[in-house]
C-alpha atoms as a PDB file:
ATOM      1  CA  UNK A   1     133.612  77.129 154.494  1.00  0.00           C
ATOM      2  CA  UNK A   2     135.070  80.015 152.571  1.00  0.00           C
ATOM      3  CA  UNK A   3     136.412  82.705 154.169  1.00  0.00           C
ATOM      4  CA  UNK A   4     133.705  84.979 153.234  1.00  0.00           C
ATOM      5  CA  UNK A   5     131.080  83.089 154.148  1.00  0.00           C
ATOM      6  CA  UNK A   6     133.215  82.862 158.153  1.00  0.00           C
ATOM      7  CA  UNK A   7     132.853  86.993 157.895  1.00  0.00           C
ATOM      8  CA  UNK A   8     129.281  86.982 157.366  1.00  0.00           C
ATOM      9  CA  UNK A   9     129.080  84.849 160.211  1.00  0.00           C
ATOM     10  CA  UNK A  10     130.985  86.981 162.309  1.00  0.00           C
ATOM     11  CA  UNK A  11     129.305  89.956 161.489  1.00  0.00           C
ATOM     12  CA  UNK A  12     125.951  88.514 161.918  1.00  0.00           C
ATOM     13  CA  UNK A  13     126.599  86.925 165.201  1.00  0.00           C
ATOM     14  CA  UNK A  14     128.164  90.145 166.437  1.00  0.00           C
ATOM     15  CA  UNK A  15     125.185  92.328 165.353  1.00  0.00           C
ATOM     16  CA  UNK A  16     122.929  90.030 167.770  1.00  0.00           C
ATOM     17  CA  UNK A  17     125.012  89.864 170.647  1.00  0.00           C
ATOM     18  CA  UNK A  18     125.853  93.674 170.848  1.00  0.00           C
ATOM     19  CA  UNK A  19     122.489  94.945 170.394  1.00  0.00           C
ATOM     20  CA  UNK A  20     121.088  92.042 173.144  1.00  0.00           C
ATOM     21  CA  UNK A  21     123.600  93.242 174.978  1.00  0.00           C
ATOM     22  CA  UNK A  22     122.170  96.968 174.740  1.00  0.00           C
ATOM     23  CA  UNK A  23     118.703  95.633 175.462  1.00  0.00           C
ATOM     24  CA  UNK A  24     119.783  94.660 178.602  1.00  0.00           C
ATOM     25  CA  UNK A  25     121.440  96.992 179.993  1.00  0.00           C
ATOM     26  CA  UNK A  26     118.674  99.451 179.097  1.00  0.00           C
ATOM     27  CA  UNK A  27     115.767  97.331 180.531  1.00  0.00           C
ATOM     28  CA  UNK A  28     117.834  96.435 183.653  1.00  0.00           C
ATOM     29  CA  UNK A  29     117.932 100.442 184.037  1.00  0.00           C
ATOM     30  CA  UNK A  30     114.863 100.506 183.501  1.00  0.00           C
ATOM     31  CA  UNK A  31     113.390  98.573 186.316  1.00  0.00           C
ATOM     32  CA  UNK A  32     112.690 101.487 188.542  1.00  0.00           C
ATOM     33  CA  UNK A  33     112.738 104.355 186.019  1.00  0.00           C
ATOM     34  CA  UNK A  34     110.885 105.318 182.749  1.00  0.00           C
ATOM     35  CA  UNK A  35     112.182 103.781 180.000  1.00  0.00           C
ATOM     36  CA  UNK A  36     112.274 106.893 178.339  1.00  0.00           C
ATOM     37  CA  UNK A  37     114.725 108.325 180.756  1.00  0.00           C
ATOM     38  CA  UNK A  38     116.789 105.879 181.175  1.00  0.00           C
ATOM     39  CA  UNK A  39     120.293 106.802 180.416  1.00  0.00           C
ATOM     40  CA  UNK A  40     120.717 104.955 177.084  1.00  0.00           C
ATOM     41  CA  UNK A  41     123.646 106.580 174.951  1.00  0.00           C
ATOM     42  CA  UNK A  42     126.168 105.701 176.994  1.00  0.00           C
ATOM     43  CA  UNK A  43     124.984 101.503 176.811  1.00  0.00           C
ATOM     44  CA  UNK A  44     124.461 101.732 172.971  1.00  0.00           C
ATOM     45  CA  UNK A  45     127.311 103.767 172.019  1.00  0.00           C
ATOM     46  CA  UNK A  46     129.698 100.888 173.920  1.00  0.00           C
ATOM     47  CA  UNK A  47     127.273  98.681 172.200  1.00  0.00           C
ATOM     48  CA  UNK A  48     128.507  99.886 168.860  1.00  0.00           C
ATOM     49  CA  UNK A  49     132.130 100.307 169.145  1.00  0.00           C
ATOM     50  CA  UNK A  50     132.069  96.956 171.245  1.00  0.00           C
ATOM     51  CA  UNK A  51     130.529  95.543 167.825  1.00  0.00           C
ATOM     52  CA  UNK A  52     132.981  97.014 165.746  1.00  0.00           C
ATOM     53  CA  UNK A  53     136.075  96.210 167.441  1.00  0.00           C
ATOM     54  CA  UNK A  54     135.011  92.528 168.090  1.00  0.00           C
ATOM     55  CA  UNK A  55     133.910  92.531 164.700  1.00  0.00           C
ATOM     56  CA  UNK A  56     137.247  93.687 163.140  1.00  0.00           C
ATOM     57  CA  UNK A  57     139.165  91.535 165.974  1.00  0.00           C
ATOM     58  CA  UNK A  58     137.307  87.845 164.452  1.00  0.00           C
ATOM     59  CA  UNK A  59     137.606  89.044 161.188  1.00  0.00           C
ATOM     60  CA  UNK A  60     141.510  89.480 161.800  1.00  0.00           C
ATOM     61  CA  UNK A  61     141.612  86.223 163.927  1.00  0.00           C
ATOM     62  CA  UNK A  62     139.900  84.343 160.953  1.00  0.00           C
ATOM     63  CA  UNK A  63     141.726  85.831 158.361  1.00  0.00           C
ATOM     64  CA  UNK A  64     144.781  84.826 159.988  1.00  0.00           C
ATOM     65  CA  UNK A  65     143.650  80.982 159.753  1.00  0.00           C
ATOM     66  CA  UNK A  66     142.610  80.803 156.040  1.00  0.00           C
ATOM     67  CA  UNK A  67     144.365  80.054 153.322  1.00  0.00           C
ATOM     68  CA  UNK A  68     141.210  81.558 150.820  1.00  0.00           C
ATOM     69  CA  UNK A  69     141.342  84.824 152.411  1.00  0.00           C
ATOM     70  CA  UNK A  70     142.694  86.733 149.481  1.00  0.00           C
ATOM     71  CA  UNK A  71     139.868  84.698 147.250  1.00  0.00           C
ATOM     72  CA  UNK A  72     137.152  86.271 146.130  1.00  0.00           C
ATOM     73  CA  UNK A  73     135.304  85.547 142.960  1.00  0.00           C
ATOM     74  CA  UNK A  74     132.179  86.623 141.409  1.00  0.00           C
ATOM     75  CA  UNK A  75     129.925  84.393 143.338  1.00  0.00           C
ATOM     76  CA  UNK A  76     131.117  86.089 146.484  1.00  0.00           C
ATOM     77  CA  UNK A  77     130.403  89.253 144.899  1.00  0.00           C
ATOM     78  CA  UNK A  78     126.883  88.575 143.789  1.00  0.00           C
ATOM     79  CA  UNK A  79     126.362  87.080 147.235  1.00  0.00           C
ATOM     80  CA  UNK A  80     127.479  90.192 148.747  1.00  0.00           C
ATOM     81  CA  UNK A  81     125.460  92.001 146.599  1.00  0.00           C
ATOM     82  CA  UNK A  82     122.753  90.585 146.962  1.00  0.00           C
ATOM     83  CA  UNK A  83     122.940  90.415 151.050  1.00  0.00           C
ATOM     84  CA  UNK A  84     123.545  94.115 151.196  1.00  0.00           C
ATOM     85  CA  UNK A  85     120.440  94.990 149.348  1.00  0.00           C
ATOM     86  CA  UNK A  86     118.047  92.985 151.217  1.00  0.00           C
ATOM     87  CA  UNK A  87     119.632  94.299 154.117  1.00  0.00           C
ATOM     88  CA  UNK A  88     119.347  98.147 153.201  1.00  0.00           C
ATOM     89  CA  UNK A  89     115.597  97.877 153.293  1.00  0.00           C
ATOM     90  CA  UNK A  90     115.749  98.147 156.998  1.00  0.00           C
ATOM     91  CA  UNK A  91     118.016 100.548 157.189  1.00  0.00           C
ATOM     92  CA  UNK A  92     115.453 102.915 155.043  1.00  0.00           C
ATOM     93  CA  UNK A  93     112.694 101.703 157.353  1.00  0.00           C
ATOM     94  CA  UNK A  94     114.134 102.825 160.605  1.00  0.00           C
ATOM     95  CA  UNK A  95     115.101 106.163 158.748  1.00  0.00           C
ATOM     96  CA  UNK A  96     111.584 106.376 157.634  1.00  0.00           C
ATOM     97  CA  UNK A  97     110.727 105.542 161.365  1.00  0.00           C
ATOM     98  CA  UNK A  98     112.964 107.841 162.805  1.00  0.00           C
ATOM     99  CA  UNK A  99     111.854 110.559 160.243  1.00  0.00           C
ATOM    100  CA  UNK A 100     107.984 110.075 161.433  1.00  0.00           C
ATOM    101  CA  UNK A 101     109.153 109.797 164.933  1.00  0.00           C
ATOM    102  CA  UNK A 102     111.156 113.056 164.504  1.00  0.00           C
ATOM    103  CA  UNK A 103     107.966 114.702 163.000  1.00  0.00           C
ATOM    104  CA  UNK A 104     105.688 113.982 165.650  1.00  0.00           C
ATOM    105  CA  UNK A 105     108.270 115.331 168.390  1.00  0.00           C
ATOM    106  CA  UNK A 106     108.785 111.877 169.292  1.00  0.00           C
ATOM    107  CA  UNK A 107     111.150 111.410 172.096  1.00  0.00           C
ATOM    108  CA  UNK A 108     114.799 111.278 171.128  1.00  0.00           C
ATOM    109  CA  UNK A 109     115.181 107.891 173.361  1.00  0.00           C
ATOM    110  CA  UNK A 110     112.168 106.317 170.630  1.00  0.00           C
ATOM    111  CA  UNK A 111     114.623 107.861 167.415  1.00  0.00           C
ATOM    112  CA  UNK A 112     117.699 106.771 168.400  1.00  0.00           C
ATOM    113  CA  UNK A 113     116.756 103.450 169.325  1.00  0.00           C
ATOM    114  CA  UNK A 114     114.447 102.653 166.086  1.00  0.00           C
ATOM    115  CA  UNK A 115     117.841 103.829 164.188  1.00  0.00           C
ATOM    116  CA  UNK A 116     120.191 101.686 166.122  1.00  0.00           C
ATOM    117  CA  UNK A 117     117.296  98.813 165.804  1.00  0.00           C
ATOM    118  CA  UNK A 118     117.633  99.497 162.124  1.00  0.00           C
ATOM    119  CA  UNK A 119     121.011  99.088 161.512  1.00  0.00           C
ATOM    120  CA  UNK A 120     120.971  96.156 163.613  1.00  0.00           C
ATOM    121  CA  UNK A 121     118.074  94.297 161.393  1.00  0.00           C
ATOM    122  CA  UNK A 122     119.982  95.666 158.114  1.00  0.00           C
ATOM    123  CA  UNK A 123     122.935  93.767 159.870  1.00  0.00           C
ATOM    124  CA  UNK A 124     121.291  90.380 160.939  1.00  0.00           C
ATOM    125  CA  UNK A 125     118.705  89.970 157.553  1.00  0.00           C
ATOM    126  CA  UNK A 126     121.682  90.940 155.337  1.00  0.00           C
ATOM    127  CA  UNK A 127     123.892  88.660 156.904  1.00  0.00           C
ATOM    128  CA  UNK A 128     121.192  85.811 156.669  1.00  0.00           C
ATOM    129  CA  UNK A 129     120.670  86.354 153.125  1.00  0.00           C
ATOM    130  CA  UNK A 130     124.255  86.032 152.842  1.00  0.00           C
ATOM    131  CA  UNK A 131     124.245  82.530 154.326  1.00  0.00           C
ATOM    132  CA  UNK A 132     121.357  80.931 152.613  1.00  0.00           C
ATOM    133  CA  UNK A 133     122.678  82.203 149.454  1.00  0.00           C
ATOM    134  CA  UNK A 134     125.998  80.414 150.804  1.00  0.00           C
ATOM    135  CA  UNK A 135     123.603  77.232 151.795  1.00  0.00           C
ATOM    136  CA  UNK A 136     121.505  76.766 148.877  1.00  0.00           C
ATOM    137  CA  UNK A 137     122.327  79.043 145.656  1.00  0.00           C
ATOM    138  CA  UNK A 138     121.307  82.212 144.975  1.00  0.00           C
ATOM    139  CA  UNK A 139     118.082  82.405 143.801  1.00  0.00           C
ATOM    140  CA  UNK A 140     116.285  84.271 141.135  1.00  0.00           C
ATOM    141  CA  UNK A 141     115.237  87.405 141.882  1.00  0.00           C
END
């Protein structure tokens, strides 16, 4: 499996963890409480930096096992291409979200949380792309 490929990975399985994670911790809160004022930036901004550092942390730990790490052609490329701009649609949805949300005088719980849900889809759908391109070719558009 080339080293790429093992990032993806990482970064996908990260994404899921951290924001299950979040969902937890928020909905546990939640039990005897509104969800709406539950105390939620405190859970999701761990939730982030947890995901970054672990993220950065595998990547290192993988990196440090692979001889391909400094490989990357032009199938990698087009792979990571490609990844990133499936997963930038959801990023523009929950910032359309978030924008409607905002417009309404939606609550800031609902805005931050279709954001962070967002980024978090834009994570796990890119990095899926990623590994079927990986799996079975990239396919034609």
């Amino acid at each position: 499996m080339p080293y790429e490929e093992k990032r993806t990975w990482i970064l996908g399985v990260v994404a899921v963890v951290s924001y299950a994670s979040y969902l937890i911790v928020v909905l546990v809160r939640a039990r005897h409480t509104a969800l709406v004022e539950v105390a939620y930036v405190a859970p999701m901004l761990w939730a982030i930096g947890g995901s970054i550092a672990a993220s950065i942390v595998a990547a290192i730990a993988v990196a440090i096992g692979s001889r391909d790490r400094d490989r990357r052609d032009q199938r990698d490329r087009e792979i990571d291409l490609r990844g990133t701009h499936v997963g930038q649609a959801f990023v523009v949805l929950g910032a359309i979200a978030a924008l409607v949300l905002a417009l309404v005088d939606g609550d800031t719980f609902w805005i931050a949380n279709v954001i962070y849900l967002g980024f978090t889809l834009s994570a796990v759908v890119g990095a899926a792309a990623k590994l079927e391109a990986y799996r079975r070719g990239m396919r034609p558009w």
